[in-house]
Protein backbone atom coordinates (compact mmCIF):
# COMPACT_ATOMS: atom_id res chain seq x y z
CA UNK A 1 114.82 73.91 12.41
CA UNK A 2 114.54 70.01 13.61
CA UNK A 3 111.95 68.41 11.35
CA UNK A 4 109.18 67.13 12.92
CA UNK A 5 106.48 64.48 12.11
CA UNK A 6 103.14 65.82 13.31
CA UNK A 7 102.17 68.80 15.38
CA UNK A 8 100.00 67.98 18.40
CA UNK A 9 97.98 71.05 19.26
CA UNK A 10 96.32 71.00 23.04
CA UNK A 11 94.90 72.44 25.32
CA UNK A 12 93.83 71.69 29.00
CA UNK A 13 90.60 72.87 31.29
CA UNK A 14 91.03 73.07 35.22
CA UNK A 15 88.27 72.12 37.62
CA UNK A 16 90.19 74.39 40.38
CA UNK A 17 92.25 77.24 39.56
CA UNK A 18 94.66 76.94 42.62
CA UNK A 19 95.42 73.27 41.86
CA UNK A 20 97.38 73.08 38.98
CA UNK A 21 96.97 69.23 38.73
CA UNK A 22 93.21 69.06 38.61
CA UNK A 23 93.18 68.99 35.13
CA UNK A 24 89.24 67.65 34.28
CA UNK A 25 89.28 68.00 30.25
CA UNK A 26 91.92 66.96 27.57
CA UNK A 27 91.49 68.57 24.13
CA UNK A 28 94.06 67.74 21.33
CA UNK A 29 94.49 67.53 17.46
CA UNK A 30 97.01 65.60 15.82
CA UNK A 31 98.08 66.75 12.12
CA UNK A 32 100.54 66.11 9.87
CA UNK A 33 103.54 68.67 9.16
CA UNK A 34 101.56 70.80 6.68
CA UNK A 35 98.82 71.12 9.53
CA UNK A 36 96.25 68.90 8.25
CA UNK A 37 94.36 67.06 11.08
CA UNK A 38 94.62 63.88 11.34
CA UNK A 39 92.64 62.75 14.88
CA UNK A 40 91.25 64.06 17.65
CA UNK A 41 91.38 63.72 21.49
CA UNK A 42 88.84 64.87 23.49
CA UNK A 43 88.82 62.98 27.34
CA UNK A 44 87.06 64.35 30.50
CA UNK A 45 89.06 63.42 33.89
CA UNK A 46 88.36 62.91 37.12
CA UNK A 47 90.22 66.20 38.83
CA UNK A 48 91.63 65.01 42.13
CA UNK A 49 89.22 67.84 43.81
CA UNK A 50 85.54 68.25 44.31
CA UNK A 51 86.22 71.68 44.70
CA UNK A 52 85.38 73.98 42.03
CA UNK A 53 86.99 77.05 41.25
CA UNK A 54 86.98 78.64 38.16
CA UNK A 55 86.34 82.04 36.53
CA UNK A 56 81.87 83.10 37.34
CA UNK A 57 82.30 83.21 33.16
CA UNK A 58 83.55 79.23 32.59
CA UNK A 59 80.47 76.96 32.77
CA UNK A 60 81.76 73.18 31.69
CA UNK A 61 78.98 70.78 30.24
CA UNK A 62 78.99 68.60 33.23
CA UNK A 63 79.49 69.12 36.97
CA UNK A 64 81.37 66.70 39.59
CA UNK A 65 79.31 64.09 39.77
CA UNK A 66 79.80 63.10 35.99
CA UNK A 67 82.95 63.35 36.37
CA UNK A 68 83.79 61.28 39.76
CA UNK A 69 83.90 58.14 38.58
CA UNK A 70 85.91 58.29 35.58
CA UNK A 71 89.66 58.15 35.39
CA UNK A 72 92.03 60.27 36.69
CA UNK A 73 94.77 61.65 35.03
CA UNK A 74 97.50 59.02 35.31
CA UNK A 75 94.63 56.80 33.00
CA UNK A 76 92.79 59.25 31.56
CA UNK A 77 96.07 60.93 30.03
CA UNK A 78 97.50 57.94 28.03
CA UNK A 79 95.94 58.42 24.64
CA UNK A 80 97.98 62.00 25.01
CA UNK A 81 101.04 61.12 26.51
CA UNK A 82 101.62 57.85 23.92
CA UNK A 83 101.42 60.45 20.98
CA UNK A 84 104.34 62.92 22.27
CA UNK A 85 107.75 61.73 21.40
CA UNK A 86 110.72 63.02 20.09
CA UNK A 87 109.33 63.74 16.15
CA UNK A 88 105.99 65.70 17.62
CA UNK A 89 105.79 69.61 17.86
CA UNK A 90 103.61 70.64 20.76
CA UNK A 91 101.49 74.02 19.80
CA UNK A 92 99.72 75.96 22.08
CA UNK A 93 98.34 79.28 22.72
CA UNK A 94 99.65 80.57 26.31
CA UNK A 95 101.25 77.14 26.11
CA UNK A 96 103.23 77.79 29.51
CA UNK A 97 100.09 77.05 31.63
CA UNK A 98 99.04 73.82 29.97
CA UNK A 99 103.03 72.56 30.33
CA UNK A 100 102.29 73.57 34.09
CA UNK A 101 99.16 72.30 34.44
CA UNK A 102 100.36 68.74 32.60
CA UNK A 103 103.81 68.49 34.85
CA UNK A 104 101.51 69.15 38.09
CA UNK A 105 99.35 66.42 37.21
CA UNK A 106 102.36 63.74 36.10
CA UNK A 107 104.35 64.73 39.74
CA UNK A 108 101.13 64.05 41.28
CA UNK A 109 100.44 60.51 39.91
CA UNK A 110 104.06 59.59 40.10
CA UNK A 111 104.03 59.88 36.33
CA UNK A 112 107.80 60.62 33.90
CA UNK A 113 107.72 63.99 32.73
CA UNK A 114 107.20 63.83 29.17
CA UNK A 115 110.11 65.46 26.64
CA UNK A 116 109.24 67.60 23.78
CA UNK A 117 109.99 70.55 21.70
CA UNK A 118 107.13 73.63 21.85
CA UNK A 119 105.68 76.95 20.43
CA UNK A 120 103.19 78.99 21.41
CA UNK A 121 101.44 80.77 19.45
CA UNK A 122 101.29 83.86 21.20
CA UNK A 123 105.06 84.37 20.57
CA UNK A 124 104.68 82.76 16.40
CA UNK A 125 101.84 85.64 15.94
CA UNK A 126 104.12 88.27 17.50
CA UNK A 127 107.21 87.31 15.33
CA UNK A 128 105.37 87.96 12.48
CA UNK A 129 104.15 91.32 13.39
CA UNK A 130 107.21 92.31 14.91
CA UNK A 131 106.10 93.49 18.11
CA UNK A 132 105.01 90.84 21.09
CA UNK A 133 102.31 90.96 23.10
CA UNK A 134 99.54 88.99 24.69
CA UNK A 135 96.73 88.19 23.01
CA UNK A 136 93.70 85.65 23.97
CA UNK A 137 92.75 83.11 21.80
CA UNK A 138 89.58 84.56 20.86
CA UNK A 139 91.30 87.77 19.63
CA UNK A 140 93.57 85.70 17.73
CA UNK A 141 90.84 83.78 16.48
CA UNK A 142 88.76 86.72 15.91
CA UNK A 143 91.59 88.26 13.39
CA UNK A 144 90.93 84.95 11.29
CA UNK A 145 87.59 84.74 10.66
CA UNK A 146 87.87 81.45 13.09
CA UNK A 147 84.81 80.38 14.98
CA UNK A 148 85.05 78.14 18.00
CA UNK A 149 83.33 77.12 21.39
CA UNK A 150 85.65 78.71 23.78
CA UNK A 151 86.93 76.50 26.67
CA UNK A 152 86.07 73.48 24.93
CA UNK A 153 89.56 72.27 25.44
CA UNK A 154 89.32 70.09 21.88
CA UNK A 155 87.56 73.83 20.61
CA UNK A 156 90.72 75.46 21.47
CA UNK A 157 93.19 73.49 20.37
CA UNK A 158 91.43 73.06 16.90
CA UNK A 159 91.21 77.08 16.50
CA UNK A 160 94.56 77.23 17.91
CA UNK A 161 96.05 75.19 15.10
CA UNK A 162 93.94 77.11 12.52
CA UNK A 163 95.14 80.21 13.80
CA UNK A 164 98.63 79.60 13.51
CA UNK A 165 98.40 77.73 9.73
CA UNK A 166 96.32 81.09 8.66
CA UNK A 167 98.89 83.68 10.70
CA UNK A 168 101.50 81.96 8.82
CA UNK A 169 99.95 82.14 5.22
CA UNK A 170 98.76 85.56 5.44
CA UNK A 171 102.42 86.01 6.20
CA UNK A 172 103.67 84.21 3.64
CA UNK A 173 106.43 82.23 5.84
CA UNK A 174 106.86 78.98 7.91
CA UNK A 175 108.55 78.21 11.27
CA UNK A 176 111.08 76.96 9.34
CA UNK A 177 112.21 81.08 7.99
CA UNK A 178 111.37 82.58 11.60
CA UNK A 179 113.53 80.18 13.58
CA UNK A 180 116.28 80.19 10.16
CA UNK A 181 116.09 84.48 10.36
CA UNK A 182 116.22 84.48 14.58
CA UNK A 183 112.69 85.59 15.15
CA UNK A 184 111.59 82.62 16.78
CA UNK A 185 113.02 79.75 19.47
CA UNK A 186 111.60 76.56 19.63
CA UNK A 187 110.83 75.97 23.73
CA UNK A 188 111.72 72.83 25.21
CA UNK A 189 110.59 70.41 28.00
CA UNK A 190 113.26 67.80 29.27
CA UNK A 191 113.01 66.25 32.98
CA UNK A 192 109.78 68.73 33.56
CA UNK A 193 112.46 71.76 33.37
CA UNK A 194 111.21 74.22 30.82
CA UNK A 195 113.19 76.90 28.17
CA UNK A 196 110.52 78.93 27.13
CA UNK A 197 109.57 79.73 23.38
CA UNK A 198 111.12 83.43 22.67
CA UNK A 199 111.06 86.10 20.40
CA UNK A 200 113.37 88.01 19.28
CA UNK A 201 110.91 91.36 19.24
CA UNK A 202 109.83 91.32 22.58
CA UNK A 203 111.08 94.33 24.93
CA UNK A 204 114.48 94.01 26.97
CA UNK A 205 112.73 93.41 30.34
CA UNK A 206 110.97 90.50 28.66
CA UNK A 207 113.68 89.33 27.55
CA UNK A 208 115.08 89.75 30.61
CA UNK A 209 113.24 87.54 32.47
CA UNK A 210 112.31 84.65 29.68
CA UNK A 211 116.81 84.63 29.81
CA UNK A 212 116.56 84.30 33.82
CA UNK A 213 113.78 81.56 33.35
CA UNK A 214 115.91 79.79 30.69
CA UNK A 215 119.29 80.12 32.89
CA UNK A 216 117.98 77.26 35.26
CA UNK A 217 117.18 74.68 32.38
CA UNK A 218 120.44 75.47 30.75
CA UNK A 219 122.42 75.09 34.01
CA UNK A 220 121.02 71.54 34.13
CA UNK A 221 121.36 70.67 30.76
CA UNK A 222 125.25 71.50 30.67
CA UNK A 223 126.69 70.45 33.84
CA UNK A 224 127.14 66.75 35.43
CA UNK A 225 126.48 66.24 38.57
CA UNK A 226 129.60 66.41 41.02
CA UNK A 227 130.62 65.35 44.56
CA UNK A 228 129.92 67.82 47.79
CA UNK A 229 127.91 69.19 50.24
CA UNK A 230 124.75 68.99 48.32
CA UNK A 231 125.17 65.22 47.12
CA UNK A 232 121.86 63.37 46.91
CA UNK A 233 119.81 66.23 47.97
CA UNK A 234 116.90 67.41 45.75
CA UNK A 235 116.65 70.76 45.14
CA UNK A 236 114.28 72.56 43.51
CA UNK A 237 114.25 76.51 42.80
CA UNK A 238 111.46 78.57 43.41
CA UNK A 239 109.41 79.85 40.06
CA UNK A 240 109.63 83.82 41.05
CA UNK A 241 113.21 83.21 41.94
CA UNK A 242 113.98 81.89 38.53
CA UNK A 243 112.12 84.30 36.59
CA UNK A 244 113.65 87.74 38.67
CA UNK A 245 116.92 86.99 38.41
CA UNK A 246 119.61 84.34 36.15
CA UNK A 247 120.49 81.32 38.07
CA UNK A 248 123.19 79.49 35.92
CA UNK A 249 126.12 80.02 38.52
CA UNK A 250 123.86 79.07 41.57
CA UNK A 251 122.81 76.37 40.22
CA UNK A 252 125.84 75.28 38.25
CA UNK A 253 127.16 75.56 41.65
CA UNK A 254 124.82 72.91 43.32
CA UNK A 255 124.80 70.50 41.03
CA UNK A 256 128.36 70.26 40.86
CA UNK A 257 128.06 70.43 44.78
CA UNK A 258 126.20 67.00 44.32
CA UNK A 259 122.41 68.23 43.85
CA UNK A 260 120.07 66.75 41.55
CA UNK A 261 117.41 70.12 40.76
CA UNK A 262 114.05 69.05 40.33
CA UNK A 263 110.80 70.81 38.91
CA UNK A 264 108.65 70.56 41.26
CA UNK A 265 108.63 71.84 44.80
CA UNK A 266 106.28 68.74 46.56
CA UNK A 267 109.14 66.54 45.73
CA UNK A 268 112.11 68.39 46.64
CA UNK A 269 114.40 68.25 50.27
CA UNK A 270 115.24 71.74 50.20
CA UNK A 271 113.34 74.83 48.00
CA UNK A 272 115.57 77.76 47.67
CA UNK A 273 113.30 81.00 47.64
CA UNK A 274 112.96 84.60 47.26
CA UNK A 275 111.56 84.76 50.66
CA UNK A 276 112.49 83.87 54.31
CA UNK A 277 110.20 82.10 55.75
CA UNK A 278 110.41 81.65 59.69
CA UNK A 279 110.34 78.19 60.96
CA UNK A 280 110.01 76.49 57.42
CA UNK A 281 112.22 73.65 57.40
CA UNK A 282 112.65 72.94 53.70
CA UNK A 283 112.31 76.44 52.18
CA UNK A 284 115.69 78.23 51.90
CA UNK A 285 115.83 81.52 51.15
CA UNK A 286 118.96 82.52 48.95
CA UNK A 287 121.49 84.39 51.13
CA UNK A 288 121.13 80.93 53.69
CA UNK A 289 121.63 78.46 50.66
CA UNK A 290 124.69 80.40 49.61
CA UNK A 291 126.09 80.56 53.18
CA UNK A 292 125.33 76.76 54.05
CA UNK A 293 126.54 75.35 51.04
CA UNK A 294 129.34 77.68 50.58
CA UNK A 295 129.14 79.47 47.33
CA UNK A 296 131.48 81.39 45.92
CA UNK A 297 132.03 85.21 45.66
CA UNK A 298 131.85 84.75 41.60
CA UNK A 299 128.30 83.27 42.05
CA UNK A 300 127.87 85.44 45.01
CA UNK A 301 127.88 88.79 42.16
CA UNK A 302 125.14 87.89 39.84
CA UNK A 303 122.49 87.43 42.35
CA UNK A 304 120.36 89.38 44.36
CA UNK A 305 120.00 88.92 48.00
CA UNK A 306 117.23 91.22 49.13
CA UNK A 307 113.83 89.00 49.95
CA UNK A 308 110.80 90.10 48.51
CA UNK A 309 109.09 89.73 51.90
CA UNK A 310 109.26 87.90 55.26
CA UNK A 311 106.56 85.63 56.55
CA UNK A 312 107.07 85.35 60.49
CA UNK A 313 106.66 82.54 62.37
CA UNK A 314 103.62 84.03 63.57
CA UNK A 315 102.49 84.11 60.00
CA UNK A 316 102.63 87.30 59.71
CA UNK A 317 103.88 88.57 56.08
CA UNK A 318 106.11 92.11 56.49
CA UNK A 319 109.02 93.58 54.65
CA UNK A 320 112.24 92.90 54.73
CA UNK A 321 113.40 95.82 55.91
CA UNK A 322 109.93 95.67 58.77
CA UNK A 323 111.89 92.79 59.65
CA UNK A 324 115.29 93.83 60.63
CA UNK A 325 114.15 96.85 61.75
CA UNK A 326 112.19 94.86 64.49
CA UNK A 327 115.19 92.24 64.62
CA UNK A 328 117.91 94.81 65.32
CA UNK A 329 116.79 97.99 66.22
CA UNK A 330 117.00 99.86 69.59
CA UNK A 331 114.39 101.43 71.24
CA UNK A 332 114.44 104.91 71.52
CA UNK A 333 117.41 105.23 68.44
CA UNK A 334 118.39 109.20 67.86
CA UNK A 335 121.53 107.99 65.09
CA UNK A 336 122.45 109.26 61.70
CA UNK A 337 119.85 108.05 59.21
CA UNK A 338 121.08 105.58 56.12
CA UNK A 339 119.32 104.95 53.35
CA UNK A 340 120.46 102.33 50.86
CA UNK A 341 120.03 102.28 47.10
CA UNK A 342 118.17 99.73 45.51
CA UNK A 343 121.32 97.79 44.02
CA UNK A 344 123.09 98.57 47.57
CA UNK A 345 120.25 96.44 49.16
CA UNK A 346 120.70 93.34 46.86
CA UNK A 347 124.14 92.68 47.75
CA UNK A 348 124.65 89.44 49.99
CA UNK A 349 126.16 91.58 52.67
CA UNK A 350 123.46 94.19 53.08
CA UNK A 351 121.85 92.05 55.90
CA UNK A 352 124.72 92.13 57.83
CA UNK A 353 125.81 96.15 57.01
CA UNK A 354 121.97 97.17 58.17
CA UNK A 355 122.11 95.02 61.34
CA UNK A 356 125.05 96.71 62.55
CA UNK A 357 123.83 99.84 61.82
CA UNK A 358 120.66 98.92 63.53
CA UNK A 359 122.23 97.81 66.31
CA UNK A 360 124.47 100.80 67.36
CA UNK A 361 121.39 103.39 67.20
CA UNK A 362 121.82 104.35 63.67
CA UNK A 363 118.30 105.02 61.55
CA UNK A 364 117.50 103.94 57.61
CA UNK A 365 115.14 105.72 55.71
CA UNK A 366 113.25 104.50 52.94
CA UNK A 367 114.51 107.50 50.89
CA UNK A 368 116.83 110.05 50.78
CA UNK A 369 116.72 112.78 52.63
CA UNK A 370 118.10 116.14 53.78
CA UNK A 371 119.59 114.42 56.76
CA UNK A 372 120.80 111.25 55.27
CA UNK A 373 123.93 109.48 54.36
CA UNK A 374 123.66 107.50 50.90
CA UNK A 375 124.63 104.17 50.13
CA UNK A 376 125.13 103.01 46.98
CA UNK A 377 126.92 99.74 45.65
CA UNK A 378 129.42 101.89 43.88
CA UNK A 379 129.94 105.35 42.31
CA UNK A 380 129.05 104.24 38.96
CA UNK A 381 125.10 104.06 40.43
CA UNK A 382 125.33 108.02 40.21
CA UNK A 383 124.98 108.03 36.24
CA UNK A 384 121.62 110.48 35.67
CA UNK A 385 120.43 107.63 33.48
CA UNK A 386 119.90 105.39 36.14
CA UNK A 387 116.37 103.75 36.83
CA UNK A 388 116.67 103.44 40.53
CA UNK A 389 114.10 106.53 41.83
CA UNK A 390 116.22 106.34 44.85
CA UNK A 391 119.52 107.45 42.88
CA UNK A 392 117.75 110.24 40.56
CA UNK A 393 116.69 111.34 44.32
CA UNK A 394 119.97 111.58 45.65
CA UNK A 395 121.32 112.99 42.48
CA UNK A 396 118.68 116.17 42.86
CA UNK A 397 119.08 116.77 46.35
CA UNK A 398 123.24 116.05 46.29
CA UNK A 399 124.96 119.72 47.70
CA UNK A 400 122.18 120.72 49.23
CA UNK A 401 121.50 120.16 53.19
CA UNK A 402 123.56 117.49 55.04
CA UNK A 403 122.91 115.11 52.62
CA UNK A 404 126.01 112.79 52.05
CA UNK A 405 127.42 109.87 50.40
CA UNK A 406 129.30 106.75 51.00
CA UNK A 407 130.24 103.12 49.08
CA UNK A 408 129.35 99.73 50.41
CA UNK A 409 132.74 98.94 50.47
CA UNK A 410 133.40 101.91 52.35
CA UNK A 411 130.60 101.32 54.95
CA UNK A 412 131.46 97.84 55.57
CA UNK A 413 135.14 98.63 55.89
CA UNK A 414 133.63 101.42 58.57
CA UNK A 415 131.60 98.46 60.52
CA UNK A 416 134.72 95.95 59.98
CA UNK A 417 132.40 93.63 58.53
């Protein structure tokens, strides 16, 4: 593990919950390598907002009028911001908000995104026991005998340090042994991208998605920019999309296509999404980035193409499949019902397969039926183990009725797709 020369512990408060920028109290402690504090930081700021919005249960010491005419962030902020550099470990407990909440505010003000190395201490605490989950500060705090005034940012990020020097003693280790042993990544923030801190206990879907979230920062860090289709447009990738599914070919792709990917969404040309969005100009949802730009079928593979939902340009939020099924369908259809499994439906051609089903009279069902003919990606979907409900469905109900089954492959061959 990279040896670092103090540990700034901090912590943030919000004056309004939906805007991640309007950050209106600074808390930190510096210390030394061994934990000891050194100095304190403890600044109100001016949020941006006079709207409040905050949880009935967080009362701050002050309301908006003391806090109107003092600095906002871009001032208020420098006492922080001059202490993180290259030799200082960030700490924090649920430390992915604050990085939010501090990258909002810098895009906002025009400020550089500061680098650094982090942990969290919700991930250190469940290295040590061997089994992650979350747990609020006040638990954690609780478990050490630690007394604090919650949501007194300078509070929190004094019991947060305590917490994790005492975890770490009653444990008899150091970061140093659980990053050495593999129990413990260091997260990372360069250019306002984020890797997350890990852990090796948590459960394979966690894991899952902390890999899919890491996949974008990775991309960046490893590939140079290139020449193409994309060159000096800004792209940025939407949140959701990064954390459901890996996007290291995608956006290996783009930047070597020219793009330079950016963090934040306000400052970006074109945001590829999860969703389609009628009549949005910069939002892109996947399937019409890939087309546009011209991906290839090897990063065509590893992603999935089915939107999470569709918000008209009436702005009206439906389905996907509501949406094609209004989009295609004719009135008064009497076809042969499809239904499509769940990995069927995230291939980048199911649009097109479904539209000229639609289109010729044919019905889909949600799930299969006695009536229906099956889709599945491939025959390998039909193993009993399989997750997808729709699959252990088919797999009960297969040689009964007129129940039947076909390939993608297959049914696009059918359609001449």
């Amino acid at each position: 593990m990279k040896k670092y020369n103090k540990i700034l512990s901090l912590d943030f408060e919000l004056y309004n919950s939906m805007k991640y920028y309007s950050i209106c109290w600074i808390g930190a402690v510096v210390s030394d390598s061994s934990m000891r504090p050194l100095s304190y930081i403890d600044i109100r700021v001016n949020p941006a907002t006079r709207h409040k919005m905050v949880g009935k249960e967080l009362k701050f010491p002050f309301t908006y009028r003391d806090l109107k005419n003092l600095p906002k962030f871009d001032v208020a902020s420098k006492p922080l911001i001059e202490l993180i550099d290259a030799d200082t470990l960030i700490v924090g407990h649920a430390v992915d908000n604050d990085i939010k909440m501090l990258f909002k505010a810098c895009s906002l003000y025009g400020m550089k995104y500061p680098d650094f190395d982090f942990i969290d201490t919700n991930a250190v605490y469940g290295a040590l026991k061997g089994e992650y989950a979350q747990v609020g500060l006040k638990t954690l705090a609780e478990t050490f005998e630690i007394e604090f005034d919650a949501h007194n940012p300078k509070e929190d990020a004094t019991a947060t340090l305590k917490a994790l020097k005492c975890m770490l003693e009653r444990y008899e280790t150091d970061l140093d042994s659980l990053v050495e042993k593999g129990a413990l990544n260091i997260g990372k923030a360069r250019g306002g991208l984020v890797r997350k801190c890990e852990v090796d206990c948590m459960t394979a879907r966690a894991k899952e998605h902390i890999e899919n979230h890491n996949a974008l920062f990775d991309a960046v860090r490893n590939t140079p920019r290139g020449n193409g289709a994309l060159s000096g447009k800004r792209v940025a990738f939407e949140q959701k999309l990064s954390s459901n599914q890996n996007l290291y070919s995608l956006a290996e792709f783009a930047l070597q296509s020219g793009a330079k990917a950016v963090p934040d969404e306000d400052k970006a040309d074109i945001i590829v999404t999860s969703q389609l969005i009628e009549g949005d100009k910069r939002h892109c949802r996947l399937r019409d980035f890939a087309s546009r730009y011209g991906a290839p079928q090897s990063v065509l593979n590893a992603l999935d193409f089915h939107p999470n939902k569709v918000t008209t340009a009436d702005g009206e939020v439906i389905s996907f499949m509501q949406y094609l099924k209004r989009k295609y369908s004719v009135k008064g259809a009497r076809g042969e019902y499809y239904c499509f499994s769940a990995k069927a439906e995230k291939l980048y051609a199911f649009e097109d397969a479904a539209a000229a089903l639609l289109k010729t009279g044919k019905r889909i069902c949600a799930m299969p039926d006695s009536r229906c003919i099956f889709v599945v990606a491939d025959e390998s979907e039909l193993n009993t183990q399989n997750s997808d409900l729709k699959v252990r469905t088919y797999n009960k109900m297969k040689g009964t009725g007129k129940v039947s089954l076909i390939t993608f492959s297959e049914l696009t061959e059918q359609l001449k797709l």
